[in-house]
N, C-alpha and C. Protein backbone atom coordinates (compact mmCIF):
# COMPACT_ATOMS: atom_id res chain seq x y z
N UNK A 1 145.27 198.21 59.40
CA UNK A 1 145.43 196.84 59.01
C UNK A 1 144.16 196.41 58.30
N UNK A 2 144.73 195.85 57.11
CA UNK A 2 142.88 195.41 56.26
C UNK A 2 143.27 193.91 57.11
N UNK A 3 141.89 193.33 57.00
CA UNK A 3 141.40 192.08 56.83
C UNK A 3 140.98 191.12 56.12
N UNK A 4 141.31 190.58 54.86
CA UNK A 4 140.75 189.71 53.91
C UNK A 4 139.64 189.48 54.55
N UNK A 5 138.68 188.57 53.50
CA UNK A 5 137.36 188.25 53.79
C UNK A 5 137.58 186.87 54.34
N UNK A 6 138.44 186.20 54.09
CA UNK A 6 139.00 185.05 54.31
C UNK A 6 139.32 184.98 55.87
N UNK A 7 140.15 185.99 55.95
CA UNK A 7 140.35 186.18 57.58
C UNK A 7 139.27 186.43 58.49
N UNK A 8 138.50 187.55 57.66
CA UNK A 8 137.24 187.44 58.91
C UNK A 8 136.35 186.15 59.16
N UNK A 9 135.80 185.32 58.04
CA UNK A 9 135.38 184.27 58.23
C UNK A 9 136.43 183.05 59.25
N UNK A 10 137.50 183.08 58.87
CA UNK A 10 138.08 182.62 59.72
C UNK A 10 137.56 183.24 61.67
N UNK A 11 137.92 184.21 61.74
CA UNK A 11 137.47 184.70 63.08
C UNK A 11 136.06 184.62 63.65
N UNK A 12 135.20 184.48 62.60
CA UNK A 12 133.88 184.13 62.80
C UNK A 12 133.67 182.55 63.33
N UNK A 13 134.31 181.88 62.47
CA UNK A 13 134.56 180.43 62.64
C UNK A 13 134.64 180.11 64.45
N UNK A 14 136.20 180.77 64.49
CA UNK A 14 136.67 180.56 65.64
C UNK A 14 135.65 180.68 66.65
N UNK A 15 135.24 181.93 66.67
CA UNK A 15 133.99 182.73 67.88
C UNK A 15 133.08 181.70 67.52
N UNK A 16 132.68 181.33 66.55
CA UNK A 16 131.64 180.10 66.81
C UNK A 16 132.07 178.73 67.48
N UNK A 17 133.17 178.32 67.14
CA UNK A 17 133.60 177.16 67.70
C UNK A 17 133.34 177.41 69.07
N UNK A 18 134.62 178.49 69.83
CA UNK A 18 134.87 178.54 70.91
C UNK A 18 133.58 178.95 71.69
N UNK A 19 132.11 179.60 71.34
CA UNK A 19 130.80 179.64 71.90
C UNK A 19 130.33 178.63 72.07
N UNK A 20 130.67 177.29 71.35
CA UNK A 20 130.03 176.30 71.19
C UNK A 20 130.31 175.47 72.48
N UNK A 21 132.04 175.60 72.35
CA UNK A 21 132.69 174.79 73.21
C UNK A 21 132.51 175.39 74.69
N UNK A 22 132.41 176.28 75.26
CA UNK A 22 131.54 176.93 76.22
C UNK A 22 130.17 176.13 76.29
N UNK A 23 129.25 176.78 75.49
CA UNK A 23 127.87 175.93 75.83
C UNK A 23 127.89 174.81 76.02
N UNK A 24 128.45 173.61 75.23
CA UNK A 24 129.00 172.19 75.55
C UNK A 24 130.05 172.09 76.92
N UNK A 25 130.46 172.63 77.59
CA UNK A 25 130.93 172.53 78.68
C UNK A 25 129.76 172.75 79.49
N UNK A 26 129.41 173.90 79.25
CA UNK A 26 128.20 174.03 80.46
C UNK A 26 127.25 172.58 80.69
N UNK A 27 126.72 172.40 79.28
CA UNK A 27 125.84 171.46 79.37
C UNK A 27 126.49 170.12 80.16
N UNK A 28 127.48 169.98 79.79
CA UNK A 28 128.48 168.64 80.06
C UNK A 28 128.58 168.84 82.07
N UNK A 29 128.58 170.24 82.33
CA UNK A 29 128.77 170.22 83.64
C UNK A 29 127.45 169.78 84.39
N UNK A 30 126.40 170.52 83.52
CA UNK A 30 125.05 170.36 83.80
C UNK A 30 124.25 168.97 83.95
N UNK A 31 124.63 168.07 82.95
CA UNK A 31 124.93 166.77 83.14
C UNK A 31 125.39 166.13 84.38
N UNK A 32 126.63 166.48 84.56
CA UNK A 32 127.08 166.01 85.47
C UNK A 32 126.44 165.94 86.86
N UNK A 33 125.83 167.12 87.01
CA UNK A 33 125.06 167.02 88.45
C UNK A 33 123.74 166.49 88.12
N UNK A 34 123.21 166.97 87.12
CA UNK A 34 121.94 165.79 87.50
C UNK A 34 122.42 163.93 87.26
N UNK A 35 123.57 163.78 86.78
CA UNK A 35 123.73 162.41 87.00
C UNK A 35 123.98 162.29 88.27
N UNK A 36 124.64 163.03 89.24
CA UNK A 36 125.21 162.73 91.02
C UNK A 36 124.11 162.99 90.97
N UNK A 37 123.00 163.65 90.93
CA UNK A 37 121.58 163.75 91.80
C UNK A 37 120.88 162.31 91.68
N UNK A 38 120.89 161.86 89.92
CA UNK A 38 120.26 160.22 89.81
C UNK A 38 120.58 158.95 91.10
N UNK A 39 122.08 158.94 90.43
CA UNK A 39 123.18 157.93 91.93
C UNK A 39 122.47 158.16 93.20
N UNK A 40 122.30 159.51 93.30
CA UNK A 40 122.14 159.48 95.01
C UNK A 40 120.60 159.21 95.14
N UNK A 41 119.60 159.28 94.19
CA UNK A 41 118.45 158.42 94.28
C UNK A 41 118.59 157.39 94.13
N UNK A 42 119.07 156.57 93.16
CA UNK A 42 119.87 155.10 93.00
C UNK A 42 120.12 154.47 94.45
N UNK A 43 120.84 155.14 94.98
CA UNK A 43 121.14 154.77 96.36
C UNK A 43 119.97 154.64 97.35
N UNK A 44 119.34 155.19 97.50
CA UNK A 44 118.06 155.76 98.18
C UNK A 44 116.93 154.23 97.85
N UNK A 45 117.04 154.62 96.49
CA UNK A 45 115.93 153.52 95.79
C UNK A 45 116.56 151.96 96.71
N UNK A 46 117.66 151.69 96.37
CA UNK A 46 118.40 150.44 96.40
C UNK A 46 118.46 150.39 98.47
N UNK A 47 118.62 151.13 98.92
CA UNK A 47 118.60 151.17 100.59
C UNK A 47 116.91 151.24 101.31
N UNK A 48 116.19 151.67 100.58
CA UNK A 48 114.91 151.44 100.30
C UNK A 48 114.00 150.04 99.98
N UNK A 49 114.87 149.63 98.83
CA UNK A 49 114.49 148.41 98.87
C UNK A 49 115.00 146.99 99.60
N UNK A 50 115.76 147.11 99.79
CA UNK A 50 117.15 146.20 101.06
C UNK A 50 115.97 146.33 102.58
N UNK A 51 115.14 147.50 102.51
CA UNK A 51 114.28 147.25 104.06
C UNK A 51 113.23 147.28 103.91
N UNK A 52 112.65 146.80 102.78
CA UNK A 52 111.30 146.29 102.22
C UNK A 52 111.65 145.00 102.07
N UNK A 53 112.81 144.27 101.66
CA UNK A 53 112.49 143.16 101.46
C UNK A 53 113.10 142.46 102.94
N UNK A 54 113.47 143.54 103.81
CA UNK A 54 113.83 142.80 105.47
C UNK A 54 112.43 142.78 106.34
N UNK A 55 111.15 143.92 105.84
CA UNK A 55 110.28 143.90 106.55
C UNK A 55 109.83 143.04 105.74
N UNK A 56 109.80 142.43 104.88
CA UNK A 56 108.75 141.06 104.10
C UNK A 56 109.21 139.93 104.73
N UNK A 57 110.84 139.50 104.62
CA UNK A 57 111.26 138.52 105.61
C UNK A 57 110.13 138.49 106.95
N UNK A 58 110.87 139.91 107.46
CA UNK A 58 109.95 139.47 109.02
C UNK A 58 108.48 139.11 109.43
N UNK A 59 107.74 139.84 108.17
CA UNK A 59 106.55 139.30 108.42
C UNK A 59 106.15 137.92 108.07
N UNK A 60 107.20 137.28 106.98
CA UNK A 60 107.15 135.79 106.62
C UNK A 60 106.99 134.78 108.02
N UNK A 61 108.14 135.79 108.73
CA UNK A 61 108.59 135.05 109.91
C UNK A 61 107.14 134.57 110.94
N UNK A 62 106.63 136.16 110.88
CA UNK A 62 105.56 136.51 112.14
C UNK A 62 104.46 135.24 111.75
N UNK A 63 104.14 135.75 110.26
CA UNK A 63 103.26 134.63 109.58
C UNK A 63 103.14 133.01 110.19
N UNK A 64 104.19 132.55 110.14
CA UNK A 64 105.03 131.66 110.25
C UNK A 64 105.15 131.02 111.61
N UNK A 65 105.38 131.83 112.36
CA UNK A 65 105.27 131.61 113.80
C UNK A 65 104.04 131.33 114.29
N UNK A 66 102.97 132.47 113.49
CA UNK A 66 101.39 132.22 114.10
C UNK A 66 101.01 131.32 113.22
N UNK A 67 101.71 130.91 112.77
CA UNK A 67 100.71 129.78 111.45
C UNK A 67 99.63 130.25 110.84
N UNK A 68 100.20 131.83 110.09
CA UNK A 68 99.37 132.49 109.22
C UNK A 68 99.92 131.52 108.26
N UNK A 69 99.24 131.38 106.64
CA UNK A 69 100.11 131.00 105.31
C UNK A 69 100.71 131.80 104.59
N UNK A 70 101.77 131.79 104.51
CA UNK A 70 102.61 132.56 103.66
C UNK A 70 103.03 131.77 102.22
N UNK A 71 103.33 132.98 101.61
CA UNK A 71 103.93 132.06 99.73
C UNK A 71 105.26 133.39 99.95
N UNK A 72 106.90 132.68 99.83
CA UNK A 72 107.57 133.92 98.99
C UNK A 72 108.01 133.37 97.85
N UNK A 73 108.42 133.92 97.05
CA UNK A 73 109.20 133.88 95.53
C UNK A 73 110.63 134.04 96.43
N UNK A 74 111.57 132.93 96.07
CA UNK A 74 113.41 133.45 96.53
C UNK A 74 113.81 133.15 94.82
N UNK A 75 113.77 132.80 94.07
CA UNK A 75 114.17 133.58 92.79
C UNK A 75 113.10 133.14 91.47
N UNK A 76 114.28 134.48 91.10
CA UNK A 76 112.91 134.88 89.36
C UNK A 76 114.49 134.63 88.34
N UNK A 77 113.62 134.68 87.28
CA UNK A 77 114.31 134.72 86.13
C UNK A 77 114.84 136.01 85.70
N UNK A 78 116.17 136.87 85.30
CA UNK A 78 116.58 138.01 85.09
C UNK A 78 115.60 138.74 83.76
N UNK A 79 115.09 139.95 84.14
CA UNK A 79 114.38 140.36 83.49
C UNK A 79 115.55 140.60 81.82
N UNK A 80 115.07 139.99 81.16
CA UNK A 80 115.27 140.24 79.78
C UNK A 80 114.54 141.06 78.56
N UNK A 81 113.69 141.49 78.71
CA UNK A 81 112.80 142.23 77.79
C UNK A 81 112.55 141.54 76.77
N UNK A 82 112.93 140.29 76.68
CA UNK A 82 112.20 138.87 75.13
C UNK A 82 111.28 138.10 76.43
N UNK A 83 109.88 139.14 75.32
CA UNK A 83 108.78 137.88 76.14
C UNK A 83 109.23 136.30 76.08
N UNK A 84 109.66 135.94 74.96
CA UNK A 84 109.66 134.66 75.08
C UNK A 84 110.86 133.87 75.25
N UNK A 85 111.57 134.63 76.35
CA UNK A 85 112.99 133.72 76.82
C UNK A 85 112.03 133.15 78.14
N UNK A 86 112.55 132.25 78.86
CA UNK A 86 112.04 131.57 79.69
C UNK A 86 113.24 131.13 80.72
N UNK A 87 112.74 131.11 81.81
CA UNK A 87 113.53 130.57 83.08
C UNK A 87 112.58 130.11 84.47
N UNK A 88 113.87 129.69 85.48
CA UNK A 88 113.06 129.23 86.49
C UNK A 88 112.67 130.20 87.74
N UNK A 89 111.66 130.08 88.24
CA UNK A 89 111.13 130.82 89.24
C UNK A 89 110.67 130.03 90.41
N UNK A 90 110.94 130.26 91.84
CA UNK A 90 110.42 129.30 92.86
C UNK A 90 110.97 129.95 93.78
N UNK A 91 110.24 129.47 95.29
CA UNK A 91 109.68 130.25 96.36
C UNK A 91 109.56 128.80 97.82
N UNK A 92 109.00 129.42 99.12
CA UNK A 92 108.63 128.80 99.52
C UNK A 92 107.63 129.02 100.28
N UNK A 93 106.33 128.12 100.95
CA UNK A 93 105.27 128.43 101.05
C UNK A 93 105.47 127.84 103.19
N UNK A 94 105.08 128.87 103.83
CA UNK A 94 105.11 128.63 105.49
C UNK A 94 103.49 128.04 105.84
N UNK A 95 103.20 127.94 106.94
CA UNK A 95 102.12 128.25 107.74
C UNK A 95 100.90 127.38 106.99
N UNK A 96 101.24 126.29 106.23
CA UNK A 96 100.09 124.93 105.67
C UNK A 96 100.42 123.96 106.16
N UNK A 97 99.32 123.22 107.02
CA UNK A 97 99.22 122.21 107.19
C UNK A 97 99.18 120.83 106.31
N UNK A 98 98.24 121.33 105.49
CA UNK A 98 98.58 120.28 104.50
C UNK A 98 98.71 120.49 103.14
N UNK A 99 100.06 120.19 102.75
CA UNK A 99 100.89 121.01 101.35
C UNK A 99 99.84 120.14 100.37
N UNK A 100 99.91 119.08 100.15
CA UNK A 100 99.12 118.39 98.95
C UNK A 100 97.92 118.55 98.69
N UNK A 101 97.23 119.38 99.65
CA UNK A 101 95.57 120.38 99.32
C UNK A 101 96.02 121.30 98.76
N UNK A 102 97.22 121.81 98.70
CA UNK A 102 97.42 123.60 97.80
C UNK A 102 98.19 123.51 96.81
N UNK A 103 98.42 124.20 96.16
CA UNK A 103 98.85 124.67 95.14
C UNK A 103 99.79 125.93 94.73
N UNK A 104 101.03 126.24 94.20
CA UNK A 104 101.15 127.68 93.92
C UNK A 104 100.05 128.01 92.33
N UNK A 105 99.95 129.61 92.02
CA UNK A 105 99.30 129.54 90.73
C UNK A 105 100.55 131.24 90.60
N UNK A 106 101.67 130.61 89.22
CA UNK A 106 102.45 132.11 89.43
C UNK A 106 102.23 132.99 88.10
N UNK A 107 102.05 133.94 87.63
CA UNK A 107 101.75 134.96 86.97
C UNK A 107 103.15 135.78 86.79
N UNK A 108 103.01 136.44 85.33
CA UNK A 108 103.86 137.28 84.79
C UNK A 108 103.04 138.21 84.21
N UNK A 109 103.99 139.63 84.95
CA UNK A 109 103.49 140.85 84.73
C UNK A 109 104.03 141.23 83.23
N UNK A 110 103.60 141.40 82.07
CA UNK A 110 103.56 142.27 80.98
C UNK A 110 102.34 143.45 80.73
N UNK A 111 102.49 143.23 80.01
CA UNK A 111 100.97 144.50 79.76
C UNK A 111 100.06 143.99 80.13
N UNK A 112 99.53 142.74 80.95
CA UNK A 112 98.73 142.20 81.74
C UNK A 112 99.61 141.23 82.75
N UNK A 113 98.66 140.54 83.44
CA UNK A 113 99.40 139.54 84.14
C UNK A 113 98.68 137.87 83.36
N UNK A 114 100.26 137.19 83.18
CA UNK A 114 99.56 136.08 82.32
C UNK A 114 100.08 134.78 83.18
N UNK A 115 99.42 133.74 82.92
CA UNK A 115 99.41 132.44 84.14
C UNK A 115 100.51 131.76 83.68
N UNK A 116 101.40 131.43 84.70
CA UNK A 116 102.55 130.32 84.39
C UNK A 116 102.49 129.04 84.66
N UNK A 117 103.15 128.43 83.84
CA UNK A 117 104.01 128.35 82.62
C UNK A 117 103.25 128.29 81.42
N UNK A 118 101.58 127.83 81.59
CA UNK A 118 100.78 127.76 80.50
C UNK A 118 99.65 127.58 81.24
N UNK A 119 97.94 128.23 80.50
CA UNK A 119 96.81 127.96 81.03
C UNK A 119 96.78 126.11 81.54
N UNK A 120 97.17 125.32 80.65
CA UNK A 120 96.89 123.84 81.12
C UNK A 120 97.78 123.45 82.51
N UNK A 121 98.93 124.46 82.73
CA UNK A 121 99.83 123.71 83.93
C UNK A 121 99.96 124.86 84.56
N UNK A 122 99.42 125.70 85.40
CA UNK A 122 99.08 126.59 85.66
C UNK A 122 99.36 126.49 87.40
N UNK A 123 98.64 125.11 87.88
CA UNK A 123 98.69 124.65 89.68
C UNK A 123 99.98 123.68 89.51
N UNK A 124 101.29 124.96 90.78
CA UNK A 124 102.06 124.05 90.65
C UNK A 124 102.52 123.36 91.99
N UNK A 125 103.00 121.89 91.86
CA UNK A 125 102.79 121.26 93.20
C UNK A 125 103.90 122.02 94.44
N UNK A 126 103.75 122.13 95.66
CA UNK A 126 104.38 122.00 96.73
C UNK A 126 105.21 120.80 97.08
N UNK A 127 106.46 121.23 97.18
CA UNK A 127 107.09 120.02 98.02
C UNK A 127 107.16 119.80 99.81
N UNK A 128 106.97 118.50 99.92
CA UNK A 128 106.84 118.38 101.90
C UNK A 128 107.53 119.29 102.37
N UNK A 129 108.84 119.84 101.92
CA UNK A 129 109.64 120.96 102.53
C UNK A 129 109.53 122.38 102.69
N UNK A 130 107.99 122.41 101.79
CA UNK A 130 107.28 123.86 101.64
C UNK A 130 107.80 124.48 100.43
N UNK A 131 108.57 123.87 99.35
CA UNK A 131 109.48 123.80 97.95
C UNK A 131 108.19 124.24 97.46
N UNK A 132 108.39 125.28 96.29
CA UNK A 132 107.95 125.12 94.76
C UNK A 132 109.04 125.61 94.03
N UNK A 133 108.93 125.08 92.66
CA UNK A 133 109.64 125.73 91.20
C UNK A 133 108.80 125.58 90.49
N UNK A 134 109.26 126.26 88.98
CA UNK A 134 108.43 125.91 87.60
C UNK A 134 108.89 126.62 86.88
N UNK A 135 108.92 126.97 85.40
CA UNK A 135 109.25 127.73 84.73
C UNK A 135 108.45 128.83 83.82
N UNK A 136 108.99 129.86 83.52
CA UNK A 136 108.05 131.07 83.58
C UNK A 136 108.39 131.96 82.37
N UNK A 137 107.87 132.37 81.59
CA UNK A 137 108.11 133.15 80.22
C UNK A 137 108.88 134.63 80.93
N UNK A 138 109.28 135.31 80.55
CA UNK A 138 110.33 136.85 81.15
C UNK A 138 108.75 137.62 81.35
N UNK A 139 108.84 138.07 82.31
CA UNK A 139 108.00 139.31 83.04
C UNK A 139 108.78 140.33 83.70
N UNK A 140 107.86 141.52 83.44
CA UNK A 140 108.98 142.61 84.62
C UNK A 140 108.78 142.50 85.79
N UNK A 141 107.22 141.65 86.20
CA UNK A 141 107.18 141.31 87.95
C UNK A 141 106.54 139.98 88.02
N UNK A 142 106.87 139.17 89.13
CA UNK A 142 105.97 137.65 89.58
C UNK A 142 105.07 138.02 90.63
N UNK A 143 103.80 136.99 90.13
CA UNK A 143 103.34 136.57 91.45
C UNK A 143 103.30 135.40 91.90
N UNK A 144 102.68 135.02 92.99
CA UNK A 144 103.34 133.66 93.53
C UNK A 144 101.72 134.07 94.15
N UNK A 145 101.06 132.90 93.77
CA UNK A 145 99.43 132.64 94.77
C UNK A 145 99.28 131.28 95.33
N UNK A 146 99.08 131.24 96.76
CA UNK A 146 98.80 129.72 97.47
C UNK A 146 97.35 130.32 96.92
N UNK A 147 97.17 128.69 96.19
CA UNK A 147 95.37 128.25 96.37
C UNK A 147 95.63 126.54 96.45
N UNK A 148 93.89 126.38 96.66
CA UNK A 148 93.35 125.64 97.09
C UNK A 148 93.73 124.12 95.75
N UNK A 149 93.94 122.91 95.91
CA UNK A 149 94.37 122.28 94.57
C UNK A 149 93.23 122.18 93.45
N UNK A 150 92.52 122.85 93.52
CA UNK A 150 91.11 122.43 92.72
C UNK A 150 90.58 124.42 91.96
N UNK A 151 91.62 125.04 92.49
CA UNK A 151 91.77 126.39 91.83
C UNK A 151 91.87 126.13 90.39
N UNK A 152 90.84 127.24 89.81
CA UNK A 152 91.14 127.44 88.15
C UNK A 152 91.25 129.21 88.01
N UNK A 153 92.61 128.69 87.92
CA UNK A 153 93.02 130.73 87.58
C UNK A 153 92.45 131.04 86.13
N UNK A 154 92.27 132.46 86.14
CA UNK A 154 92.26 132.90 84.98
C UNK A 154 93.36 132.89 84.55
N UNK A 155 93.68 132.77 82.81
CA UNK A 155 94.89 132.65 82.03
C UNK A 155 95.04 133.73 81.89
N UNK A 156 94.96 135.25 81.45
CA UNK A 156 94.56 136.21 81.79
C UNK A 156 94.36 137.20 82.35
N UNK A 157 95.05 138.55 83.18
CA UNK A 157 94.20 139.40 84.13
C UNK A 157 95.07 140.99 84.21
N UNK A 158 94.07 141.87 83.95
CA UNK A 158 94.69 143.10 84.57
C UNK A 158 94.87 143.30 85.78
N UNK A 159 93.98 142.96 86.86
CA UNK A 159 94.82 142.46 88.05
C UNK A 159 94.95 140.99 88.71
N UNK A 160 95.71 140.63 89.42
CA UNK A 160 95.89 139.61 90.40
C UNK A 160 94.34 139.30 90.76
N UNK A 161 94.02 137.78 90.56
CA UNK A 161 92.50 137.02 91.28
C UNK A 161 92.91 137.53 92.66
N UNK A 162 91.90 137.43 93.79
CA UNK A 162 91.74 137.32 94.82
C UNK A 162 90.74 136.58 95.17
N UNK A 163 89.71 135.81 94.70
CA UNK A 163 89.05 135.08 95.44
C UNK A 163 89.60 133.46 95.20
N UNK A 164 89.50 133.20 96.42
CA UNK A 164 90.30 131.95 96.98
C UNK A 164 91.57 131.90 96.75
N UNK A 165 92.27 132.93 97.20
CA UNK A 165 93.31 132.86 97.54
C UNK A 165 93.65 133.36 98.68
N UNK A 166 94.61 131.94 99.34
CA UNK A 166 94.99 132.05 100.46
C UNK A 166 95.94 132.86 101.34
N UNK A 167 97.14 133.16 100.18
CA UNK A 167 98.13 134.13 100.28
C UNK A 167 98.54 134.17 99.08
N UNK A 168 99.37 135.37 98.71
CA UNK A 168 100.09 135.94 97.83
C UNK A 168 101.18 136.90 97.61
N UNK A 169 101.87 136.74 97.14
CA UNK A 169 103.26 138.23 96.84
C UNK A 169 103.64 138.06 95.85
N UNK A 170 104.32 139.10 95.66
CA UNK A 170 104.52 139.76 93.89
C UNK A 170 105.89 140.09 94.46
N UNK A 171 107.38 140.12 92.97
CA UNK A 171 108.42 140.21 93.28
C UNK A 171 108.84 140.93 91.88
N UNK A 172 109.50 141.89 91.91
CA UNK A 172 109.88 142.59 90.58
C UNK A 172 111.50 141.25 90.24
N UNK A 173 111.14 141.27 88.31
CA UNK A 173 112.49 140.66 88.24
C UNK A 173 113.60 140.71 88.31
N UNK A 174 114.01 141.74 88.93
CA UNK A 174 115.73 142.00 88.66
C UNK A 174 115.70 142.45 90.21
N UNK A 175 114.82 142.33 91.22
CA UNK A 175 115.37 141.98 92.56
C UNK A 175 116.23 140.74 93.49
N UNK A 176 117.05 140.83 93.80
CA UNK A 176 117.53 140.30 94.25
C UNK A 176 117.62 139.80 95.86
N UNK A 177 117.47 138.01 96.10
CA UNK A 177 117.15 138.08 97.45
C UNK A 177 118.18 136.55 97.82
């Protein structure tokens, strides 16, 4: 039996396709398990974080009880990746005696941490109920700092101030509480 040249290229064709479609299966299978391996870190990550933010509760609590001062953040603005969308952020502050001496001062994490809502409004008030809000440019994390009402944050910082501050916590944005 001859073979045209036509025909063999044809058969060449084929054997290439069908090698291809092999290797693309493999890979496609190969895929597949490292995506079930991701999920089941996904899971891990997410059950992980569900008892980080139950041991932060409790220590709010402990705080709280001993009339340590506590600051938490209960919501952020959904991380958006446009520095300059804006939303509200607010928290509540335990364990002060007297709210109208303090202040929150809250920060957004980008490639630094920068002062909210602006260097000029920066100390924001407490309500008698231990309330704060304010609004905050998109960051991928908050902080939330009790100071003193006469605090001048830096506008500014690769890390979080610590002097004179009374308490503090940081909350990634797309956690949920």
């Amino acid at each position: 039996m001859k073979i045209t040249p036509e025909q063999a290229l044809e058969v060449l064709f084929a054997t290439v396709i069908l090698g291809s479609l092999g290797w693309l299966g493999n890979e496609v299978f190969d895929l597949n398990g490292r995506l079930n391996k991701l999920e089941g870190r996904l899971d891990t990550i997410v059950e992980i974080r569900g008892e980080v933010q139950s041991l932060e509760k409790q220590v709010d609590t402990l705080h709280a009880s001993l009339g340590i001062p506590s600051v938490m953040i209960t919501s952020t603005p959904a991380e958006t990746g446009d520095l300059m969308s804006k939303g509200s952020i607010g928290g509540t502050v335990e364990g002060v005696k007297d709210l109208q001496e303090h202040r929150i001062v809250v920060y957004a994490l980008t490639d630094k941490w920068y002062v909210q809502p602006m260097p000029g409004e920066a100390l924001t008030p407490i309500g008698a109920d231990g309330s704060w809000h304010t609004w905050t440019h998109s960051g991928s994390s908050y902080a939330a700092l009790l100071v003193g009402s006469s605090y001048k944050p830096p506008p500014i910082a690769e890390a979080l101030p610590t002097d004179a501050v009374i308490a503090s916590t940081i909350r990634r944005a797309t956690e949920d509480r």
